[in-house]
N, C-alpha and C. Protein backbone atom coordinates (compact mmCIF):
# COMPACT_ATOMS: atom_id res chain seq x y z
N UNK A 1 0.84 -1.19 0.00
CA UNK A 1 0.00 0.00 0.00
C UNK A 1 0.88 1.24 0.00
N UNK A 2 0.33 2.53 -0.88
CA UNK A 2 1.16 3.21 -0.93
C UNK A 2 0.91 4.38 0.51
N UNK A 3 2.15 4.60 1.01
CA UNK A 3 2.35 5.41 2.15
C UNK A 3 2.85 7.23 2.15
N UNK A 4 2.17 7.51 1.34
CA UNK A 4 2.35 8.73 1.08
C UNK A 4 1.16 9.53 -0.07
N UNK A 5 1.36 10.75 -0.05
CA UNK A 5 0.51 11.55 -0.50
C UNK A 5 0.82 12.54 -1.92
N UNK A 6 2.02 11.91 -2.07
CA UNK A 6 3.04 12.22 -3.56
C UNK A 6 1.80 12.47 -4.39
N UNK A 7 1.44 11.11 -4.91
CA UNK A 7 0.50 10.98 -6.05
C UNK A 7 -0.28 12.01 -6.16
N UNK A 8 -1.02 12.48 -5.10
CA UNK A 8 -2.15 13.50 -5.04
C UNK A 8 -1.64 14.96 -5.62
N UNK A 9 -0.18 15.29 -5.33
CA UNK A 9 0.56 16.33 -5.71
C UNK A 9 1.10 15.87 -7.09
N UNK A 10 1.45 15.04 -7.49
CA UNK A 10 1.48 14.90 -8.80
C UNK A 10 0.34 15.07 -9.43
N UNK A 11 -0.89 14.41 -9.14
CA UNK A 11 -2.03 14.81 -10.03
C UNK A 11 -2.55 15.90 -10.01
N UNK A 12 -2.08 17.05 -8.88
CA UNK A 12 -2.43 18.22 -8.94
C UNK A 12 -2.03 19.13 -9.97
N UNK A 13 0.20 18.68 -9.60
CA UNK A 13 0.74 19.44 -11.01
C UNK A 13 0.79 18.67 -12.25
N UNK A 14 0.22 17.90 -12.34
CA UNK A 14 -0.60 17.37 -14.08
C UNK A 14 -1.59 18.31 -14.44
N UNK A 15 -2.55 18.18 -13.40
CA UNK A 15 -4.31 18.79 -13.99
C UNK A 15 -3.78 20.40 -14.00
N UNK A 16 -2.30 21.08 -13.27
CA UNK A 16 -2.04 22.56 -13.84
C UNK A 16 -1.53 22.75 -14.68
N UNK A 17 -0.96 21.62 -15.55
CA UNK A 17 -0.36 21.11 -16.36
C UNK A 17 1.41 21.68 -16.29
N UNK A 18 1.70 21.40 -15.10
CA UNK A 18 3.17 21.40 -14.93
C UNK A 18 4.24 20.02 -15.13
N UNK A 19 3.35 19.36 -15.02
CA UNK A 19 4.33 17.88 -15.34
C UNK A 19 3.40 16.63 -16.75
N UNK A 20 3.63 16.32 -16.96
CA UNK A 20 3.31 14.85 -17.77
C UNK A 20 3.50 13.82 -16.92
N UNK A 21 2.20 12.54 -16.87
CA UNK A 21 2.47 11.61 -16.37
C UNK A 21 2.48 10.64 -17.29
N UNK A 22 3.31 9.76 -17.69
CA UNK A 22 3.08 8.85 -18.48
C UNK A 22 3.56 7.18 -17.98
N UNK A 23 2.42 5.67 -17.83
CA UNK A 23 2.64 5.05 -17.16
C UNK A 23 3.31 4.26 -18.41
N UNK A 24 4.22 3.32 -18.57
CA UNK A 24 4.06 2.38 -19.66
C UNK A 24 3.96 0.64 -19.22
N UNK A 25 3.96 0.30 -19.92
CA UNK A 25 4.19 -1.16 -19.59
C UNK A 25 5.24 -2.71 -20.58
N UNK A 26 6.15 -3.11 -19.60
CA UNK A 26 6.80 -3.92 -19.99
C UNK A 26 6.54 -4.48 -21.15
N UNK A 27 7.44 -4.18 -22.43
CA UNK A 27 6.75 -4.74 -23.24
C UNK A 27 7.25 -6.48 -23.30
N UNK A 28 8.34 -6.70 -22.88
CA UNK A 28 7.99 -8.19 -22.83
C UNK A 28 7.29 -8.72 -22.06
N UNK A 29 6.48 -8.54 -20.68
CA UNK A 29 5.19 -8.53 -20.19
C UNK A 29 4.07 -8.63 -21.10
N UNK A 30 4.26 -7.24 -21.91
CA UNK A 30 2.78 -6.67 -23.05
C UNK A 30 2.94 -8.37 -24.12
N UNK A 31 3.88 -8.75 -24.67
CA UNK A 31 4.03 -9.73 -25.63
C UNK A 31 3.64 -11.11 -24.85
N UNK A 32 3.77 -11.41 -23.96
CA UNK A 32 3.64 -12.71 -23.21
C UNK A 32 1.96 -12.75 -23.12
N UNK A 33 1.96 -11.30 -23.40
CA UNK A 33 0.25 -11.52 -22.73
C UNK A 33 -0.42 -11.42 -23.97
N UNK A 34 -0.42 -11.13 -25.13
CA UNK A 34 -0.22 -11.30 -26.77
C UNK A 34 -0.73 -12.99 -27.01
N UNK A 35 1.00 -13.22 -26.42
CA UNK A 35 0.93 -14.56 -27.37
C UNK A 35 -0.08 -15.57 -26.41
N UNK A 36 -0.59 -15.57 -25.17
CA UNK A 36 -1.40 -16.09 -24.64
C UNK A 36 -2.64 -15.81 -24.83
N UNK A 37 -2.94 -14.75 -24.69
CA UNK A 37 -4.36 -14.65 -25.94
C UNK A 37 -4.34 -14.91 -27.11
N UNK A 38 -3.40 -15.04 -27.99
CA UNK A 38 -3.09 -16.16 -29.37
C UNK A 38 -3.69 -17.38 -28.86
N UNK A 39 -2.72 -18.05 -27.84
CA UNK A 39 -2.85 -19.68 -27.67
C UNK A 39 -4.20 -19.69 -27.62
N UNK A 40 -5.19 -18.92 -26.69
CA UNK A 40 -6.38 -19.35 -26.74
C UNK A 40 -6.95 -19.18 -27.61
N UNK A 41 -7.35 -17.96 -28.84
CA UNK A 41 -7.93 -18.05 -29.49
C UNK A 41 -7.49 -18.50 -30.97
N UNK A 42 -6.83 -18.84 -31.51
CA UNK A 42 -5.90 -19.28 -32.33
C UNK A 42 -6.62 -20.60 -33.08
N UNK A 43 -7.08 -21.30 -34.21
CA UNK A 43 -7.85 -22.58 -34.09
C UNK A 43 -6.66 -22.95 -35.13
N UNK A 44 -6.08 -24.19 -35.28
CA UNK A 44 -5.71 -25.09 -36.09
C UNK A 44 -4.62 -24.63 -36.65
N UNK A 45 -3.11 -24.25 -36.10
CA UNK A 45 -2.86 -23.07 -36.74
C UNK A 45 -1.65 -23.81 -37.73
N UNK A 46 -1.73 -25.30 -38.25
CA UNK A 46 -1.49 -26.35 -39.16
C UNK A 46 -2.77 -26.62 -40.31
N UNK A 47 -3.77 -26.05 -40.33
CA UNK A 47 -4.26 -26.15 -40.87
C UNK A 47 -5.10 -25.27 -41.89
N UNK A 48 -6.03 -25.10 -42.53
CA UNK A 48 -6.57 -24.07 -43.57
C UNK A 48 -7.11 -22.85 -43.17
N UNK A 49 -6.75 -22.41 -41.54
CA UNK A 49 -7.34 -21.65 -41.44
C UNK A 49 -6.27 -20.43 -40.83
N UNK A 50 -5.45 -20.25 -41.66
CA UNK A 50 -4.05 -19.64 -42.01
C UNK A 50 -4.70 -17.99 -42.39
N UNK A 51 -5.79 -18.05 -42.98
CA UNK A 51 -5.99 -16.64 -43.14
C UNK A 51 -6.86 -16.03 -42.33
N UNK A 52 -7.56 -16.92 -41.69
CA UNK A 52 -8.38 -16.80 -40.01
C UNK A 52 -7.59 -16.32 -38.95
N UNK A 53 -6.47 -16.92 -38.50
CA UNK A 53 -5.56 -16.89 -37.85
C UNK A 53 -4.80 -15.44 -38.30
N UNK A 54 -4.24 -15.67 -38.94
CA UNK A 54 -3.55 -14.04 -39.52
C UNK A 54 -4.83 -12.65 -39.22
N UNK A 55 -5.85 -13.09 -39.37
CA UNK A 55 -6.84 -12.13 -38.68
C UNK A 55 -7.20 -12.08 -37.69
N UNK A 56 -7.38 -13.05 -36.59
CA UNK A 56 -7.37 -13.05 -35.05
C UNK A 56 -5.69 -12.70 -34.56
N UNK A 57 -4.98 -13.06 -35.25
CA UNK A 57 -3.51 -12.17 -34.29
C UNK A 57 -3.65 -10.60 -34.83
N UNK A 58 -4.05 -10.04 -35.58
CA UNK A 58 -4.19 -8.59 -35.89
C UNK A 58 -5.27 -7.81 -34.79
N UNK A 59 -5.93 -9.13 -34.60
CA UNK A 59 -7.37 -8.57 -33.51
C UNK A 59 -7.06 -8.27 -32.08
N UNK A 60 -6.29 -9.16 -31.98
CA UNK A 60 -5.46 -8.87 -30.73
C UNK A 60 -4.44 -8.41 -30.57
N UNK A 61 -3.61 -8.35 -31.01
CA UNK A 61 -2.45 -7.01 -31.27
C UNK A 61 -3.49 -5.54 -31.10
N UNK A 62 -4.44 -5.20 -31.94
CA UNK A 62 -5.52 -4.12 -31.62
C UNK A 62 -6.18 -4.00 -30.35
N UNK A 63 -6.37 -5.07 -29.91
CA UNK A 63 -6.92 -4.99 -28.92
C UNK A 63 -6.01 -4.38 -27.49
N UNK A 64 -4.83 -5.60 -27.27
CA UNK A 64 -3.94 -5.21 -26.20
C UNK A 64 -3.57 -3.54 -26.58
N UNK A 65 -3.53 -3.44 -27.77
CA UNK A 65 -2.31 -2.35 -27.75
C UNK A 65 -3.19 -0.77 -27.63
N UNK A 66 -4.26 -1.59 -28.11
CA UNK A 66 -5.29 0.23 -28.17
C UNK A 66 -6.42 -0.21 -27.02
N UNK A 67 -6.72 -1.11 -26.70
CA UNK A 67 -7.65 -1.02 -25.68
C UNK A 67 -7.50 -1.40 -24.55
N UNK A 68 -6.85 -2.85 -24.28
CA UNK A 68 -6.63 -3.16 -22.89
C UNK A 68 -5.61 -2.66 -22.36
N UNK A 69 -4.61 -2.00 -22.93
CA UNK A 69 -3.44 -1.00 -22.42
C UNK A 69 -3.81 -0.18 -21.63
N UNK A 70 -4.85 0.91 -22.46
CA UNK A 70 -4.97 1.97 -22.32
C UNK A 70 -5.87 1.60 -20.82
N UNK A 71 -6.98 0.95 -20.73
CA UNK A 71 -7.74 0.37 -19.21
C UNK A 71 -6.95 -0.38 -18.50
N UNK A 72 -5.91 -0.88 -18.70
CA UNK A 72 -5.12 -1.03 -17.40
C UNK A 72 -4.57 0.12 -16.71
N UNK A 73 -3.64 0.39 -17.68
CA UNK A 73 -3.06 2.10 -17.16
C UNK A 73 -4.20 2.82 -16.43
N UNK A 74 -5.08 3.38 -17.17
CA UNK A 74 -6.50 4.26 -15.80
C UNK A 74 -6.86 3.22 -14.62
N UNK A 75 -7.01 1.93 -14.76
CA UNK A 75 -7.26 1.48 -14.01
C UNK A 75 -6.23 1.36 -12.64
N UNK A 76 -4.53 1.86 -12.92
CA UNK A 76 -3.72 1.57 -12.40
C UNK A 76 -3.76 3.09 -11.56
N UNK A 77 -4.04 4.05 -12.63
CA UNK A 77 -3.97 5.34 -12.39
C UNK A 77 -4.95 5.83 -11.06
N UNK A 78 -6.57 5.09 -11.06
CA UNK A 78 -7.24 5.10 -10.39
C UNK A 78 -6.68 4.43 -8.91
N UNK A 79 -6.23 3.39 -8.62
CA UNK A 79 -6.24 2.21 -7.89
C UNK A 79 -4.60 3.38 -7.12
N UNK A 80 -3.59 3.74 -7.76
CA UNK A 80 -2.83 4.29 -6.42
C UNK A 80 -3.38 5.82 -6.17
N UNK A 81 -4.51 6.39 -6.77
CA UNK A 81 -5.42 7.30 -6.39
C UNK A 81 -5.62 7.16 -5.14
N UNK A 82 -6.45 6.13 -5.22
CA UNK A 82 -7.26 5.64 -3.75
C UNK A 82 -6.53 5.68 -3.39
N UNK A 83 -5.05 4.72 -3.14
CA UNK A 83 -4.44 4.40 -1.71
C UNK A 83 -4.01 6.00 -1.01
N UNK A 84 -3.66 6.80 -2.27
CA UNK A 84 -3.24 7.86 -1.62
C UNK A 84 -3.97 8.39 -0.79
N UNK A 85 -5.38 8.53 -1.07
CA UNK A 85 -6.59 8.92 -0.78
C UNK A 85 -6.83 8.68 0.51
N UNK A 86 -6.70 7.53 0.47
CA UNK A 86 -7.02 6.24 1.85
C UNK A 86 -5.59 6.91 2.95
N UNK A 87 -4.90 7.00 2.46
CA UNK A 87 -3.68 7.68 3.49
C UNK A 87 -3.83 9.19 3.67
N UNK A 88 -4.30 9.92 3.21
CA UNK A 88 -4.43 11.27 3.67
C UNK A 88 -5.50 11.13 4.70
N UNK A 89 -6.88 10.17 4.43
CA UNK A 89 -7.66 10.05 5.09
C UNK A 89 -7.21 9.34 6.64
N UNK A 90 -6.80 8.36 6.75
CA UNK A 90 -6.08 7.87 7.93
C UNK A 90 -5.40 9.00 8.68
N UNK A 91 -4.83 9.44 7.96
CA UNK A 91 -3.67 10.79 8.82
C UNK A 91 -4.52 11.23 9.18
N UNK A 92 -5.38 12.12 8.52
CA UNK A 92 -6.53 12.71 9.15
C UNK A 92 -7.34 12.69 10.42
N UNK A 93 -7.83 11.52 10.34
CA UNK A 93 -8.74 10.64 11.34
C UNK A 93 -7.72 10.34 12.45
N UNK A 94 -6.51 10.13 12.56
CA UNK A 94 -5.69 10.08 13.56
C UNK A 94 -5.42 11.42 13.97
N UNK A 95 -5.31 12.49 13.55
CA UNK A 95 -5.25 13.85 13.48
C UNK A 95 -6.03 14.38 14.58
N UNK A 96 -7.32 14.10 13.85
CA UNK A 96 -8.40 14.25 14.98
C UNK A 96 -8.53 13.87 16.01
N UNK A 97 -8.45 12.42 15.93
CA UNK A 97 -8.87 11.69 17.21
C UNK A 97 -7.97 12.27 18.25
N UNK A 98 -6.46 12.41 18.53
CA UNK A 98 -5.67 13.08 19.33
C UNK A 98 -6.21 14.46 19.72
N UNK A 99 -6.69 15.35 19.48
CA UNK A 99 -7.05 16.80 18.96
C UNK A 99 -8.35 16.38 19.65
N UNK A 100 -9.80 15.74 19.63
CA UNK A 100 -10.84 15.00 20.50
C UNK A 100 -10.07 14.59 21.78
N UNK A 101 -9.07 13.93 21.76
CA UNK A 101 -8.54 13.56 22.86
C UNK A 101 -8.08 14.55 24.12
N UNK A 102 -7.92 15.51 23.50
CA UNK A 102 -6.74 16.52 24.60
C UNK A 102 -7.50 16.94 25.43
N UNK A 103 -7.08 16.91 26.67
CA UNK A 103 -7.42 18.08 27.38
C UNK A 103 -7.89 19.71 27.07
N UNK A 104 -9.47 19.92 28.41
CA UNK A 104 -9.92 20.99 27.87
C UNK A 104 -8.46 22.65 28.44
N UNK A 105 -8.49 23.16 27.75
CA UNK A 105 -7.71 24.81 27.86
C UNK A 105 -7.95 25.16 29.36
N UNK A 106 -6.71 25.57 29.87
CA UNK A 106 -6.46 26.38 30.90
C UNK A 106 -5.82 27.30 31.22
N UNK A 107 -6.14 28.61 31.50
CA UNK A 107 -5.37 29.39 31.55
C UNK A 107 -4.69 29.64 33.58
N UNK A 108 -5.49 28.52 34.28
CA UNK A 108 -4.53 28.63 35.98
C UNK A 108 -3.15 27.46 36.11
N UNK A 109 -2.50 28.11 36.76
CA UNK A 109 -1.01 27.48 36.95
C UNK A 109 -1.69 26.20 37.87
N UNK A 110 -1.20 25.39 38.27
CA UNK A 110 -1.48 24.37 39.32
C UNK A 110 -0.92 24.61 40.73
């Protein structure tokens, strides 16, 4: 879990547009995960359906590269959102509770 509140200041100086965030991903990761969606969808690939095949690996190459990329990344983008989120909030709530806790103000010596 992430332990800090970075992110939130980065997405601040993004949205003022002082920085670029850009996430990428491993592309020998990105290819492993390619050729395993090949294996599954792939039919006979010894047999006549050579120009089937040459069109389901184009489908998925399109797919990983323009669609499920792009929803992992937001999805990744979202997900250390929260934690940051979730940690400002904790600080917070501990913040308080001490601050609820204290003793009421006095201004007599003992």
């Amino acid at each position: 879990m992430n332990k800090s509140d970075l992110y939130l200041d980065i997405l601040q100086c993004e949205k003022a547009g002082l920085v670029t965030v850009n996430f990428t991903i491993d592309p020998v990761k990105q290819n492993e995960f390619k050729n395993w969606l090949m294996s599954l969808y792939m039919q006979d690939p010894e047999g006549s359906t050579d120009q089937w095949n040459i069109l389901r690996s184009e489908i998925i190459q399109l797919l990983v590269e323009k669609l499920l990329m792009k929803e992992l990344i937001a999805e990744l983008r979202d997900e250390i959102k929260e934690q940051a989120e979730s940690f400002v909030i904790a600080k917070c709530k501990e913040t308080y509770r001490r601050l609820l806790m204290t003793g009421p103000f006095s201004t007599k010596d003992p």
